[in-house]
C-alpha atoms as a PDB file:
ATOM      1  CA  UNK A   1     -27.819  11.512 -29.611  1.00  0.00           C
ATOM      2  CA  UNK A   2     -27.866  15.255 -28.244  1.00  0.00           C
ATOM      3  CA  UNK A   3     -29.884  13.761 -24.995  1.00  0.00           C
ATOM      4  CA  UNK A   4     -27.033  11.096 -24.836  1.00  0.00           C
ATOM      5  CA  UNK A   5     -24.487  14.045 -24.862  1.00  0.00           C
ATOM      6  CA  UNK A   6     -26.311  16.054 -21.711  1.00  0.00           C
ATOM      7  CA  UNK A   7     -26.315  13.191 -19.765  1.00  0.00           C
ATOM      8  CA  UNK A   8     -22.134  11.886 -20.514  1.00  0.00           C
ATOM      9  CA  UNK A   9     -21.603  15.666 -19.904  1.00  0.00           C
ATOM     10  CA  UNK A  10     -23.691  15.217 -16.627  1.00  0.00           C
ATOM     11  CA  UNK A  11     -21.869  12.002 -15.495  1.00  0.00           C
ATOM     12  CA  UNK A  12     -18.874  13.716 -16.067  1.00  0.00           C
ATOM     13  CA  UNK A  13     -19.763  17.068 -13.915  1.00  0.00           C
ATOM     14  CA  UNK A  14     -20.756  15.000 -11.115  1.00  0.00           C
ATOM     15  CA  UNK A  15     -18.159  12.304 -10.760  1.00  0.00           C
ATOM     16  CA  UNK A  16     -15.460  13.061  -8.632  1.00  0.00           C
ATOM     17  CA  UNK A  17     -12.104  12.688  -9.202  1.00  0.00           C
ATOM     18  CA  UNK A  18      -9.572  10.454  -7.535  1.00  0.00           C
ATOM     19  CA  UNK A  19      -8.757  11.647  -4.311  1.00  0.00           C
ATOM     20  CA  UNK A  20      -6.521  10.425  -1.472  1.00  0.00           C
ATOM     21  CA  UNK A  21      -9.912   9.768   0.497  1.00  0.00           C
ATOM     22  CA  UNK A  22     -10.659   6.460  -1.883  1.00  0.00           C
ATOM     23  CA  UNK A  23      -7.505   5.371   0.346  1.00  0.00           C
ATOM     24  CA  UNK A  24      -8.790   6.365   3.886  1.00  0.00           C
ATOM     25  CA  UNK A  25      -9.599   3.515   6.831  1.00  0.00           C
ATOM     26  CA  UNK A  26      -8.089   0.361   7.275  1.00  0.00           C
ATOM     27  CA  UNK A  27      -6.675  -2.363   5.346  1.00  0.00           C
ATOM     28  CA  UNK A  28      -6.366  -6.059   5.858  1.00  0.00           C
ATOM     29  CA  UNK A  29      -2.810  -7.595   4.202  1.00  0.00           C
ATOM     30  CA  UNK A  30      -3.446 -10.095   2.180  1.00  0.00           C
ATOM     31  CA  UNK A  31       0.255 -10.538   0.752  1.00  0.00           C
ATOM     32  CA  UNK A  32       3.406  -9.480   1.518  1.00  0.00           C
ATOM     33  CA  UNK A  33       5.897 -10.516  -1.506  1.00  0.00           C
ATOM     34  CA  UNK A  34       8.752  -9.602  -3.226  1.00  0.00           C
ATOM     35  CA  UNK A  35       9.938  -9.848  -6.947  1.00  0.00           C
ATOM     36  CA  UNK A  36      13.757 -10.944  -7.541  1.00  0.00           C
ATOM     37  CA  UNK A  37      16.276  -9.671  -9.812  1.00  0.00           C
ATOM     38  CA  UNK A  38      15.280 -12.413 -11.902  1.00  0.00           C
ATOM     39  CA  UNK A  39      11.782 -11.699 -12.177  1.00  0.00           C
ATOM     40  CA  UNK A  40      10.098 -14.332  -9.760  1.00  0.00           C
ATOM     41  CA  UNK A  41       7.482 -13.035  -7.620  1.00  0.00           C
ATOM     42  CA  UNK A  42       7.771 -15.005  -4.124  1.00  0.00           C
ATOM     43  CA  UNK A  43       6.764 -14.527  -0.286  1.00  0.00           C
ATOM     44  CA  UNK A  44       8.621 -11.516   1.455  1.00  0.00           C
ATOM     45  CA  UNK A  45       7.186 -12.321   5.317  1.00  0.00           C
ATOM     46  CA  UNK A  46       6.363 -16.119   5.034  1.00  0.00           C
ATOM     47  CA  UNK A  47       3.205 -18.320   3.877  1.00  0.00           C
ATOM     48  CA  UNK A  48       0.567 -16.201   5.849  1.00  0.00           C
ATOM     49  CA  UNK A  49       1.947 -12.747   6.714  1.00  0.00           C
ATOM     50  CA  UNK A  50      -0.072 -10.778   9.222  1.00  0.00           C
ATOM     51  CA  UNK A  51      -0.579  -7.091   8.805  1.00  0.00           C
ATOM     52  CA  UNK A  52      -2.560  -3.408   9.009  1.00  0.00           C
ATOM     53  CA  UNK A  53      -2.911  -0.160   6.592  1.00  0.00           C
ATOM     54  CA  UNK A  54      -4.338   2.605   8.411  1.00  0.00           C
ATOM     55  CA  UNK A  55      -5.006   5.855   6.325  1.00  0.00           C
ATOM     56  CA  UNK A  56      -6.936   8.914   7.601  1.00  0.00           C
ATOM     57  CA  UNK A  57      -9.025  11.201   6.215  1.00  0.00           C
ATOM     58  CA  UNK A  58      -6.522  13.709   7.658  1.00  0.00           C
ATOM     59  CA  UNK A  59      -3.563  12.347   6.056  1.00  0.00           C
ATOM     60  CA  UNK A  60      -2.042  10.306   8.428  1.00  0.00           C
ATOM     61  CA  UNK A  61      -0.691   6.751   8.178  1.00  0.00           C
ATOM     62  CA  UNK A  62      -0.092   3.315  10.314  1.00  0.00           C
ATOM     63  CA  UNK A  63       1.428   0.443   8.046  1.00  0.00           C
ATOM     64  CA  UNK A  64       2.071  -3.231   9.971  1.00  0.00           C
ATOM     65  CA  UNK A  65       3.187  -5.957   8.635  1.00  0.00           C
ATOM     66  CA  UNK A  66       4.679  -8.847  10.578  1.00  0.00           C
ATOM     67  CA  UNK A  67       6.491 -12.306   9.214  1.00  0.00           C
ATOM     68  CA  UNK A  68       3.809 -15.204   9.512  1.00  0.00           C
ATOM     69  CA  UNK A  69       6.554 -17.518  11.410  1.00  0.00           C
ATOM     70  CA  UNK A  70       8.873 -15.618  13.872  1.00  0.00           C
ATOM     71  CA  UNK A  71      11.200 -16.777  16.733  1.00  0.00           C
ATOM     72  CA  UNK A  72       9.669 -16.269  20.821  1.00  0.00           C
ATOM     73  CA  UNK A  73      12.406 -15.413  22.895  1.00  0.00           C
ATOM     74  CA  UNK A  74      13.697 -18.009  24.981  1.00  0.00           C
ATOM     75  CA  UNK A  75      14.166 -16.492  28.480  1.00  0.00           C
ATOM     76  CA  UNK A  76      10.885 -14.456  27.781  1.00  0.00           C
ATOM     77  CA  UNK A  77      11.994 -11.137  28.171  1.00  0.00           C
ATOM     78  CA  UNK A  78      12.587  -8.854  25.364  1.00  0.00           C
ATOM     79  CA  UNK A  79      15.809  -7.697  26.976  1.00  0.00           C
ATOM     80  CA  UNK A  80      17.515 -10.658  27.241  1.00  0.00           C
ATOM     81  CA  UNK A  81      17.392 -11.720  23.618  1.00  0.00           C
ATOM     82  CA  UNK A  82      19.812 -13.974  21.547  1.00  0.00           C
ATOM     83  CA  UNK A  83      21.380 -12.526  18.889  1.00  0.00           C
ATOM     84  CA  UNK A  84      19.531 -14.296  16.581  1.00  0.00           C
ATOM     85  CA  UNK A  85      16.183 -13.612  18.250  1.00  0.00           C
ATOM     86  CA  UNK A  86      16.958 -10.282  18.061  1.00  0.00           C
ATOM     87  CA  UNK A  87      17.778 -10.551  14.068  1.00  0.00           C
ATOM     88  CA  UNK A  88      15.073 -12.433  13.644  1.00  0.00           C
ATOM     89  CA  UNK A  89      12.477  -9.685  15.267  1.00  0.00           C
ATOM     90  CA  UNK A  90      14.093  -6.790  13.381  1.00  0.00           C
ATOM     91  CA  UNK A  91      13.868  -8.998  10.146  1.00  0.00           C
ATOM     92  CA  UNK A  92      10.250 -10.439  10.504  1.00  0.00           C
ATOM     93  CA  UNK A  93       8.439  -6.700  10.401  1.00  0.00           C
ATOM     94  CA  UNK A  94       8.436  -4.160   8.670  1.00  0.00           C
ATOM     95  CA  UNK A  95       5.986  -1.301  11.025  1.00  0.00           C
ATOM     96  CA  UNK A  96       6.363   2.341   9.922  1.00  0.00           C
ATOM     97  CA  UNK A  97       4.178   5.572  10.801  1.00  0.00           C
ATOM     98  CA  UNK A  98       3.662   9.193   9.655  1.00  0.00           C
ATOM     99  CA  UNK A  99       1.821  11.268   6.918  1.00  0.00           C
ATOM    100  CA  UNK A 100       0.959  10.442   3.218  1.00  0.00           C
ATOM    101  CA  UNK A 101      -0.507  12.099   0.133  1.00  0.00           C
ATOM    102  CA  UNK A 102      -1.392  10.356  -3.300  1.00  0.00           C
ATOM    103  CA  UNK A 103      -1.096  11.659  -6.703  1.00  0.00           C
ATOM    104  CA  UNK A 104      -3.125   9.447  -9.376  1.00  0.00           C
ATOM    105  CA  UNK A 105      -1.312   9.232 -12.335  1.00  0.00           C
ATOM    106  CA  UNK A 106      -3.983   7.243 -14.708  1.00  0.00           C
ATOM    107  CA  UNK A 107      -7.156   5.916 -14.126  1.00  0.00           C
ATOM    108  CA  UNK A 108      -9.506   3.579 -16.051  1.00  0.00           C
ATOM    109  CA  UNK A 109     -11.800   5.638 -18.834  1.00  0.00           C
ATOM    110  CA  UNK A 110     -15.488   4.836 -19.197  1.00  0.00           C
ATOM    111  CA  UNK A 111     -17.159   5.221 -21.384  1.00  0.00           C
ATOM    112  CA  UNK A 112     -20.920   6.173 -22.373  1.00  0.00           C
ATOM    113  CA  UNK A 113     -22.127   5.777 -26.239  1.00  0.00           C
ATOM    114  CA  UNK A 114     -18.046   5.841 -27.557  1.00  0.00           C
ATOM    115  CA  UNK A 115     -17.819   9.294 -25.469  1.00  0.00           C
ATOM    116  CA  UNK A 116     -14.577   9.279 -22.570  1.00  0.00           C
ATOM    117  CA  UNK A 117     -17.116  10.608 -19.968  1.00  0.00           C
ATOM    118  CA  UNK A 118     -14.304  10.383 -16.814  1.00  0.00           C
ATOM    119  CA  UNK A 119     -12.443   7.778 -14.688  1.00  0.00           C
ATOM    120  CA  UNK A 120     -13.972   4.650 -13.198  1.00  0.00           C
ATOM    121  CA  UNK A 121     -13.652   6.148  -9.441  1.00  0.00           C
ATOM    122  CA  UNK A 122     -13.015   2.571  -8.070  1.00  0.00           C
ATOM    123  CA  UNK A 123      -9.841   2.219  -9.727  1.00  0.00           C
ATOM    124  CA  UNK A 124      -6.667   3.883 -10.165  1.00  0.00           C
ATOM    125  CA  UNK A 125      -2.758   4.304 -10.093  1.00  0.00           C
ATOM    126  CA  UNK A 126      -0.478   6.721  -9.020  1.00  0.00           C
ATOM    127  CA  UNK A 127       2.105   6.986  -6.294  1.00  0.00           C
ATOM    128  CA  UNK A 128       1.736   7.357  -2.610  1.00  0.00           C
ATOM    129  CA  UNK A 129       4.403   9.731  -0.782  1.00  0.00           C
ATOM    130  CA  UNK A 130       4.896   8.703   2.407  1.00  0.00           C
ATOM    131  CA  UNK A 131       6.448  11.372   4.714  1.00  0.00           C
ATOM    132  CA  UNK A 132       7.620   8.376   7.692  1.00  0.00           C
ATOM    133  CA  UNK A 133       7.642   9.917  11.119  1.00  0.00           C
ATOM    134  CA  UNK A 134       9.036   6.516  12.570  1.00  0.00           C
ATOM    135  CA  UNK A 135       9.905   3.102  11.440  1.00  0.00           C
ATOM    136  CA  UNK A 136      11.123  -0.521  12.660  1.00  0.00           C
ATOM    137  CA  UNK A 137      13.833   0.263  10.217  1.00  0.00           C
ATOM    138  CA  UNK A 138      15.876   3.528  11.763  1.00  0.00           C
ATOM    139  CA  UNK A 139      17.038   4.476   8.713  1.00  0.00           C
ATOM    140  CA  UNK A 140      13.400   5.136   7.178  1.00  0.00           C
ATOM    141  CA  UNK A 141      12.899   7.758   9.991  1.00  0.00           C
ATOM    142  CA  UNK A 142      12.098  10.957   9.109  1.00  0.00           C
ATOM    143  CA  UNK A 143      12.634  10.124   5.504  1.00  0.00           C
ATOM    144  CA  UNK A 144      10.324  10.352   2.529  1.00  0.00           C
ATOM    145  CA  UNK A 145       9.486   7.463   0.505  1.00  0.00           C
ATOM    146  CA  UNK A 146       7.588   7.179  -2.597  1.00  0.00           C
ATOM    147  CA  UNK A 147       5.553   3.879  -3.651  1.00  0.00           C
ATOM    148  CA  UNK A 148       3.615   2.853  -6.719  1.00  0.00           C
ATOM    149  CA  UNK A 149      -0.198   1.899  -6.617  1.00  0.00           C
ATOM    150  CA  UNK A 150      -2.616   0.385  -8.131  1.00  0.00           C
ATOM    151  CA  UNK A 151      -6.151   0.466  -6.349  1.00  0.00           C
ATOM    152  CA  UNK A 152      -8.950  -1.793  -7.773  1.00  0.00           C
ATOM    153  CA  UNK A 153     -12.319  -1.855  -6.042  1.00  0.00           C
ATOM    154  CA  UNK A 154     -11.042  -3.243  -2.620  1.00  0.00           C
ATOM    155  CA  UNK A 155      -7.755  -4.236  -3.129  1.00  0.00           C
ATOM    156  CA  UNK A 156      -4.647  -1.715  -2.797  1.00  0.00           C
ATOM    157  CA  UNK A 157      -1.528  -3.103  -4.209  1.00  0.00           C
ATOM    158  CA  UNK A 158       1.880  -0.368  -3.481  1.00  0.00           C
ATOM    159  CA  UNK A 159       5.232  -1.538  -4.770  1.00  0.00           C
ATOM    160  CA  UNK A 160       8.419  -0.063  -3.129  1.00  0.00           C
ATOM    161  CA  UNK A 161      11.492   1.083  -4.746  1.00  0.00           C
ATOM    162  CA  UNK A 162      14.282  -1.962  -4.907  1.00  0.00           C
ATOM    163  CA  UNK A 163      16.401  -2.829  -1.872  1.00  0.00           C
ATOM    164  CA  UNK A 164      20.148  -2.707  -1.899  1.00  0.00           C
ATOM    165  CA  UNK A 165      20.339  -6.594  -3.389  1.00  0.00           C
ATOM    166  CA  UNK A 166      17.321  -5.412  -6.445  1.00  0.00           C
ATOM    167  CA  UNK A 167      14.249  -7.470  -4.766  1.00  0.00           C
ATOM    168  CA  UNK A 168      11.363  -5.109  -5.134  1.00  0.00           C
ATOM    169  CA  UNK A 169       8.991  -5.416  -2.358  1.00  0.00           C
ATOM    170  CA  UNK A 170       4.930  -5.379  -2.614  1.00  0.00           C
ATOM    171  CA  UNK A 171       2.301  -5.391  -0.545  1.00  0.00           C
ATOM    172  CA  UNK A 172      -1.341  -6.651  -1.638  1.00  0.00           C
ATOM    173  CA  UNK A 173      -3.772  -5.022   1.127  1.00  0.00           C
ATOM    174  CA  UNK A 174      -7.931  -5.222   1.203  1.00  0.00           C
ATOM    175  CA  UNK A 175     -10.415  -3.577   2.461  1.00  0.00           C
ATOM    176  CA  UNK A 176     -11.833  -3.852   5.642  1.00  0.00           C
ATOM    177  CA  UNK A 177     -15.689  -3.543   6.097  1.00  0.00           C
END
C-alpha cells in the first residue's frame, strides 16, 4: 500500500490542471439547439446547422454558426435585399468575435486504489467569459458574456444565458483533427 501511495501522489504531481488550453483550435458544430420555457430541447438554426469555434492559445476567439436553410436574395445583391431577406440573414446566424478565458468549476475525480488522486484532464465544467469585440448581433458588441460548459473528451457543449422570451440557447461543438 505505501508504494500505491508514491505513485497516486506522483499521478497527482504530474497531472495538470484544467486550463483554458484543453479549449484551444477549432471546433466543428455539431448542434445548434435551444431549450423552451417548457423544458423541450429543439433545433435553434434548422435540421443541419453549419458552424466554427476557433480558440487560441493566446486567448482569442471566432464563433460561427449559420441556420442550415436560409433565404438567397432575389436580385443577387446584398444591397438590394427584401425586407424579409434581410430578417431572415440577421436571424439565420449568430457570428461573434473577441477574447475569452475559462474558469473550471468541477471536474471528474479519479481515482487510484479508493485515493482522489486529481481530475480526469479530458473532462470538465466551468464557465467561459467571453469578452465580444464584434457580433452579428450589435448589441453583443463590446459586451461581456458568460456561458456554461461542459467539455468531454472531444465534444464542448456551452449553454447561454436565456433570451428575452426564456429559450436558453446551446451549442454542441467537436473537435476537429
Amino acid at each position: 500500500m505505501k508504494n500505491g501511495f508514491f505513485l497516486a501522489a506522483l499521478v497527482v504531481a504530474t497531472l495538470p490542471a484544467f486550463s483554458q488550453s484543453k479549449l484551444v483550435g477549432s471546433w466543428h458544430l455539431t448542434a445548434a439547439d435551444k431549450i423552451l420555457p417548457g423544458g423541450k430541447e429543439v433545433a435553434d438554426y434548422g435540421t443541419n446547422p453549419r458552424g466554427i469555434a476557433i480558440f487560441t492559445a493566446d486567448g482569442h476567439y471566432v464563433i460561427e454558426i449559420f441556420r442550415s436553410e436560409h433565404l438567397k436574395f432575389a436580385s443577387g445583391d446584398r444591397a438590394n435585399g427584401t425586407p424579409e431577406e434581410y430578417k431572415d440573414a440577421v436571424l439565420s446566424a449568430s457570428c461573434h468575435f473577441g477574447t475569452y478565458t475559462v474558469d473550471e468549476a468541477e471536474v471528474t475525480p479519479v481515482e487510484y486504489e479508493g485515493v482522489k488522486l486529481s481530475h480526469y484532464i479530458d473532462d470538465a465544467k466551468g464557465t467561459i467569459t467571453f469578452h465580444t469585440e464584434r457580433a452579428s448581433y450589435p448589441n453583443w458588441d463590446e459586451t461581456i458574456r458568460i456561458t456554461n460548459f461542459t467539455l468531454e473528451g472531444d465534444k464542448l457543449t456551452w449553454q447561454s444565458s436565456p433570451r428575452p422570451d426564456g429559450v436558453i440557447p446551446i451549442s454542441v461543438f467537436s473537435r476537429m483533427p
